[in-house]
C-alpha atoms as a PDB file:
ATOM      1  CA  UNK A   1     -55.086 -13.591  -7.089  1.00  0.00           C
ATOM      2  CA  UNK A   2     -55.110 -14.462 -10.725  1.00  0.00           C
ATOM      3  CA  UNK A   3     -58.789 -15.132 -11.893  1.00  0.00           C
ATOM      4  CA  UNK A   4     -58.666 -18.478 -13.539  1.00  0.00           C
ATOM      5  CA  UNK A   5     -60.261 -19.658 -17.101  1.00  0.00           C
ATOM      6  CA  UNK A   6     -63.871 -20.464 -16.886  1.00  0.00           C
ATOM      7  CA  UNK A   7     -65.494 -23.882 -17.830  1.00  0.00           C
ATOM      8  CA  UNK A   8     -66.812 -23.610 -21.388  1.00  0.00           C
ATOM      9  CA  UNK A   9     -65.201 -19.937 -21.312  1.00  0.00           C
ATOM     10  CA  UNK A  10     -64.870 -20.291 -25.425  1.00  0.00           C
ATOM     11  CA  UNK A  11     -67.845 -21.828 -26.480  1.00  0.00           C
ATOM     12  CA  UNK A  12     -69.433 -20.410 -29.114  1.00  0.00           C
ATOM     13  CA  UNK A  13     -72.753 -21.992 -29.033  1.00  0.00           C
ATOM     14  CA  UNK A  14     -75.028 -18.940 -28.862  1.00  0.00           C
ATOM     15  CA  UNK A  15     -77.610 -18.856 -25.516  1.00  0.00           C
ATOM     16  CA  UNK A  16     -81.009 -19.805 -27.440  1.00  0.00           C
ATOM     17  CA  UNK A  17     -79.148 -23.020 -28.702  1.00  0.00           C
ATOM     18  CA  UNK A  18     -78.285 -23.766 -24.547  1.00  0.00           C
ATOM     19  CA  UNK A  19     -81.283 -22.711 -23.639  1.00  0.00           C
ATOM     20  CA  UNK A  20     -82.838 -25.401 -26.500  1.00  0.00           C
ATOM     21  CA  UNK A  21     -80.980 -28.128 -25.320  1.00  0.00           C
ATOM     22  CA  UNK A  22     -81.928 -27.377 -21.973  1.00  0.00           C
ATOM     23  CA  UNK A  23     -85.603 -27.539 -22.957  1.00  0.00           C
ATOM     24  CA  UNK A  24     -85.400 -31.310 -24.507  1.00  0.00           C
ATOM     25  CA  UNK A  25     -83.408 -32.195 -21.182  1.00  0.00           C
ATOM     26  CA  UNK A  26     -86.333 -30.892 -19.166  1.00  0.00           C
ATOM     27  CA  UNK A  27     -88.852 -32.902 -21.160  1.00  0.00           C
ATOM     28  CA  UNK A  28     -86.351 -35.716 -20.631  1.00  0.00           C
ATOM     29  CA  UNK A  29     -86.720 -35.055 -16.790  1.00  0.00           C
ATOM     30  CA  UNK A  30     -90.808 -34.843 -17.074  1.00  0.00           C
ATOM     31  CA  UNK A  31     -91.635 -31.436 -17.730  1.00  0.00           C
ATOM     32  CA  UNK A  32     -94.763 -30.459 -19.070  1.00  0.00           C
ATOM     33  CA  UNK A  33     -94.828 -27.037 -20.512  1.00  0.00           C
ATOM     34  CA  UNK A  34     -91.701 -24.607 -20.517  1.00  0.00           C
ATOM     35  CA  UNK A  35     -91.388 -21.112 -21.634  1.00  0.00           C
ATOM     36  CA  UNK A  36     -88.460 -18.559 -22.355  1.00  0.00           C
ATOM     37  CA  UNK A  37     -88.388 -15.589 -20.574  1.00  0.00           C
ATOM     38  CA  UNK A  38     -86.590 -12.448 -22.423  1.00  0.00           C
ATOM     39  CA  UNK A  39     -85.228  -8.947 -20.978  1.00  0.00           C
ATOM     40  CA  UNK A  40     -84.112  -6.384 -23.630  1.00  0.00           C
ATOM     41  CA  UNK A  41     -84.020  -8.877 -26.492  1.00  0.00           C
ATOM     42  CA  UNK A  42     -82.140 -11.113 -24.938  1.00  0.00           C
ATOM     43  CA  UNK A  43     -83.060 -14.640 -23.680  1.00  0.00           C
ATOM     44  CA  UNK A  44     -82.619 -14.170 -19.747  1.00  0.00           C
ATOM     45  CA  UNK A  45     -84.619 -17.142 -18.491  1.00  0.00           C
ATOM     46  CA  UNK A  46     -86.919 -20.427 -18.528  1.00  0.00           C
ATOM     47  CA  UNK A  47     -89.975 -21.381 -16.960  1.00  0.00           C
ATOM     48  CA  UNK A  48     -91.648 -24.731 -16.700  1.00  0.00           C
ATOM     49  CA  UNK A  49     -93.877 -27.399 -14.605  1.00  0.00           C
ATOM     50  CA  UNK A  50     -93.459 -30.759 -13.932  1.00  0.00           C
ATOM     51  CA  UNK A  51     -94.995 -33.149 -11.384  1.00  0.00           C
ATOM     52  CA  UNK A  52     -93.570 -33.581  -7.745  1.00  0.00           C
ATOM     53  CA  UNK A  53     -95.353 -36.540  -6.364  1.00  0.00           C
ATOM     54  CA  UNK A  54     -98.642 -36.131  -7.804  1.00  0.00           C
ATOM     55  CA  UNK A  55     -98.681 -32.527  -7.948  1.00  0.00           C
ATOM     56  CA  UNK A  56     -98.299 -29.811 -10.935  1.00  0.00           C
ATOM     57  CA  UNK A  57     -95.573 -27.446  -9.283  1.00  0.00           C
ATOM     58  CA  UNK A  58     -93.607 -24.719 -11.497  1.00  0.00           C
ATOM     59  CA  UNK A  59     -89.741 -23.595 -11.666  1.00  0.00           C
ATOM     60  CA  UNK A  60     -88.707 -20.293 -12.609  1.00  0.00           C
ATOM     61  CA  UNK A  61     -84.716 -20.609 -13.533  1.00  0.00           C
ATOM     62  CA  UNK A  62     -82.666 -17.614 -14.666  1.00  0.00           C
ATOM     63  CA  UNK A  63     -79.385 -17.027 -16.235  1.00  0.00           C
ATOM     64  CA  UNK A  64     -77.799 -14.579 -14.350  1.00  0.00           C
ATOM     65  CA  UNK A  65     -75.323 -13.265 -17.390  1.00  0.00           C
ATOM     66  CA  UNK A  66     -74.005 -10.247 -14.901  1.00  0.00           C
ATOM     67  CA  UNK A  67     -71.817 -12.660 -12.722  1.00  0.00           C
ATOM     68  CA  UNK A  68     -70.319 -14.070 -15.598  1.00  0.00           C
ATOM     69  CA  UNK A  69     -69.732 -10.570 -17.229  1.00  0.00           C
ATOM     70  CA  UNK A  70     -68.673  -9.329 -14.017  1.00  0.00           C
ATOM     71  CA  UNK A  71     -66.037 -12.591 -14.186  1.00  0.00           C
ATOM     72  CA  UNK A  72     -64.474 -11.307 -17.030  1.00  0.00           C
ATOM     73  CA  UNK A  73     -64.626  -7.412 -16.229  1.00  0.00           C
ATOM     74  CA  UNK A  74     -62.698  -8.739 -13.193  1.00  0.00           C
ATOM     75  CA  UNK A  75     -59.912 -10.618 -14.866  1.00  0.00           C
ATOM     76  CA  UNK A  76     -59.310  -7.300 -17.631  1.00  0.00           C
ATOM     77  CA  UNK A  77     -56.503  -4.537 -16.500  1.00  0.00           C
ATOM     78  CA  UNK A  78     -57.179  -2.535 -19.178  1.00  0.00           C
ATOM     79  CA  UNK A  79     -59.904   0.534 -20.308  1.00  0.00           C
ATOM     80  CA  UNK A  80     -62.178  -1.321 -22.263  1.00  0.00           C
ATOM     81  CA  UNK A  81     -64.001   0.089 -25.351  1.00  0.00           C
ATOM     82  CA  UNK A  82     -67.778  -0.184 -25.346  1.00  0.00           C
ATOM     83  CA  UNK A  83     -67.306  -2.407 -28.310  1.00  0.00           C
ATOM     84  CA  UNK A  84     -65.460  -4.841 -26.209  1.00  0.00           C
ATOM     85  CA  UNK A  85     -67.542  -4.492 -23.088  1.00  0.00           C
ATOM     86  CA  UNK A  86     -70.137  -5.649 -25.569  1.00  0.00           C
ATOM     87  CA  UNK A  87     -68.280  -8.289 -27.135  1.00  0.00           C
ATOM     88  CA  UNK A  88     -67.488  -9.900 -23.367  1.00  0.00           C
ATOM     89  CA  UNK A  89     -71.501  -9.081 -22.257  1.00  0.00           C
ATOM     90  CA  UNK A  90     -72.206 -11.274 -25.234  1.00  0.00           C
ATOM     91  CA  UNK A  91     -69.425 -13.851 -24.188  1.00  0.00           C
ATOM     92  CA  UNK A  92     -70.740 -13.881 -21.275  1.00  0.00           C
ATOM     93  CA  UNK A  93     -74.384 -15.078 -22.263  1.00  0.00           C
ATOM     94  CA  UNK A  94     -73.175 -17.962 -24.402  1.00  0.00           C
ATOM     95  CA  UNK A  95     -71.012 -19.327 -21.197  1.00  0.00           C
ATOM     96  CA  UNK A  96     -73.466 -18.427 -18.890  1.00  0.00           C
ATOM     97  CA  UNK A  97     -76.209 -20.626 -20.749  1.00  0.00           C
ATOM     98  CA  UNK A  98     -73.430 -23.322 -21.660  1.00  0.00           C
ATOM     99  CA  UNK A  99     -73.287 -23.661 -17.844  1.00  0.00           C
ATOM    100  CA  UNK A 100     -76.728 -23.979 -17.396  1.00  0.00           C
ATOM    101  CA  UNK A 101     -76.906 -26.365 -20.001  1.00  0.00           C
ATOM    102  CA  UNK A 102     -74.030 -28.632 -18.054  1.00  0.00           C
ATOM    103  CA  UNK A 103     -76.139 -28.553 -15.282  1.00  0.00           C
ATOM    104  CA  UNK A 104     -79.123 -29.396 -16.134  1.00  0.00           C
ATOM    105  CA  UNK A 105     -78.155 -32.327 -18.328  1.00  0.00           C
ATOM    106  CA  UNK A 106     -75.734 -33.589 -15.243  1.00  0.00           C
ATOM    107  CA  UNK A 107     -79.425 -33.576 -12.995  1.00  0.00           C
ATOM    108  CA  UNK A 108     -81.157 -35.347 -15.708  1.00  0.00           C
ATOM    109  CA  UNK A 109     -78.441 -37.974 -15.432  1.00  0.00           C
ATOM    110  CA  UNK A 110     -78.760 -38.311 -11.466  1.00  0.00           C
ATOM    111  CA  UNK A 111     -82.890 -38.632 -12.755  1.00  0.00           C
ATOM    112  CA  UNK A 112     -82.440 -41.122 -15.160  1.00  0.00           C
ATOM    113  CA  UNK A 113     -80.260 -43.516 -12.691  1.00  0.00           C
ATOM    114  CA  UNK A 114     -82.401 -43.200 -10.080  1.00  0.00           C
ATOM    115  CA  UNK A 115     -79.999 -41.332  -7.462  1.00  0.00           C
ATOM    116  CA  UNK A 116     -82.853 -38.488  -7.343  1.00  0.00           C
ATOM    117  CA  UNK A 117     -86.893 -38.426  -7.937  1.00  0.00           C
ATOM    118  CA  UNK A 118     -87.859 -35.874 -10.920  1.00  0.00           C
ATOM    119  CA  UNK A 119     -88.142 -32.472  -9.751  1.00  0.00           C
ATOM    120  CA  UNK A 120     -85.891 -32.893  -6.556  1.00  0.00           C
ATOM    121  CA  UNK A 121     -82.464 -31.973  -8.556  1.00  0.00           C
ATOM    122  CA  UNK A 122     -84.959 -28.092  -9.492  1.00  0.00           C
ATOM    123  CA  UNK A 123     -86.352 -27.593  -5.763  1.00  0.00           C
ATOM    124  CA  UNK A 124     -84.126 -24.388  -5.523  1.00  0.00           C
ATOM    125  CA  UNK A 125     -86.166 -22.774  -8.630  1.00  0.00           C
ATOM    126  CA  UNK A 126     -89.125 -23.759  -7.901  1.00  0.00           C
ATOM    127  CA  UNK A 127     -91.717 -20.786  -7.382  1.00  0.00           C
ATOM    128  CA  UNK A 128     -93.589 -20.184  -4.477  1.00  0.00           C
ATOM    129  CA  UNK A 129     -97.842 -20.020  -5.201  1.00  0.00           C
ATOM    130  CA  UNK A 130     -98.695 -16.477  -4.945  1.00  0.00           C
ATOM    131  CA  UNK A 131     -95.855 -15.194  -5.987  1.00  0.00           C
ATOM    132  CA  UNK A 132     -92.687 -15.405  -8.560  1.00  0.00           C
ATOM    133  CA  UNK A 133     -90.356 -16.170  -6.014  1.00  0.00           C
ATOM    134  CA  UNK A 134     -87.900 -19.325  -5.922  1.00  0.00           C
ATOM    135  CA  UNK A 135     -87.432 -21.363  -3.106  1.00  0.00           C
ATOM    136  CA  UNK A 136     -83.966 -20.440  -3.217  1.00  0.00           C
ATOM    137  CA  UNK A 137     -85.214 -16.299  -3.029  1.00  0.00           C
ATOM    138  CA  UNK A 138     -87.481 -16.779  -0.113  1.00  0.00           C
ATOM    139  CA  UNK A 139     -84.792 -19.024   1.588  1.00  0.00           C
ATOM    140  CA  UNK A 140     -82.323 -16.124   1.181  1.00  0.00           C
ATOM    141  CA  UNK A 141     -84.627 -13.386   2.193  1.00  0.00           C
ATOM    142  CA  UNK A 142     -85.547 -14.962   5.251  1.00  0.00           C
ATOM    143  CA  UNK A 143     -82.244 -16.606   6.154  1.00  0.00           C
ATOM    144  CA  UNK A 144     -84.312 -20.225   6.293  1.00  0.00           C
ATOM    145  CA  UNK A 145     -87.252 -21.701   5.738  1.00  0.00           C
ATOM    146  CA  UNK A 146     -90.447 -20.051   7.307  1.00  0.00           C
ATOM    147  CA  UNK A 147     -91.822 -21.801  10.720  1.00  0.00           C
ATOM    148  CA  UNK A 148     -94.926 -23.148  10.273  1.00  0.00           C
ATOM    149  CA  UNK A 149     -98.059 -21.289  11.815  1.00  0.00           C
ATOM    150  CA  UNK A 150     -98.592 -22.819  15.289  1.00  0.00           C
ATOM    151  CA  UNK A 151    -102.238 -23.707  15.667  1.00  0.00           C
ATOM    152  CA  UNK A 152    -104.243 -21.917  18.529  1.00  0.00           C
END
């Protein structure tokens, strides 16, 4: 099976200028504070809070570059240099960012018309108090959500 072309697979915005725009969609949406995460020198993630019904809750989100990179190592039938594994790994971060960026701004548009509350379109990323987990991670690592603690 042919691996097919990838949405915004030539963009050549670079991944702080996604990750940018994301940020001024976020304070669109009601955040309060966001931060950039970074792993090796490279932008790899943002943080931020906003409120969810009267309450200060935070959202971890990461780009996760690899499955994109992996996309393309897929679709190659060739040796590749390590100047062109590089060249895709930093392909890969500008689409990889593009498509959070497409996201994002497509949940800020379900916010702004009133087909979801703030917050709600983010529930997967938000973190878990006590620890840097998402809701998505412990969902995954449990295989649901927790049962509540039945009272004695």
């Amino acid at each position: 099976m042919a691996l097919k072309r990838l949405l915004n697979e030539t963009t050549n915005v670079a991944a702080e200028m996604s990750a940018a725009e994301i940020s001024k969609e976020l304070v669109a949406a009601g955040a309060l504070q966001i931060a950039t995460q970074y792993r090796n020198g490279q932008i790899s993630g943002l943080s931020w809070s906003m409120m969810v019904r009267g309450h200060e809750a935070f959202f971890a989100m990461p780009a996760r570059v690899d499955g994109v990179f992996n996309y393309f190592l897929d679709r190659n039938k060739t040796v590749l240099t390590p100047q062109r594994k590089q060249e895709l790994r930093d392909k890969a971060q500008r689409v990889a960012w593009r498509h959070l960026y497409r996201w994002v701004q497509a949940q800020v548009a379900m916010i702004r018309t009133g087909m979801m509350e703030p917050a709600e379109p983010f529930i997967p990323f938000v973190t878990i108090p006590g620890n840097n987990q998402t809701l998505f991670e412990a969902f995954a690592e449990t295989r649901g959500l927790p049962m509540p603690e039945q009272p004695q």
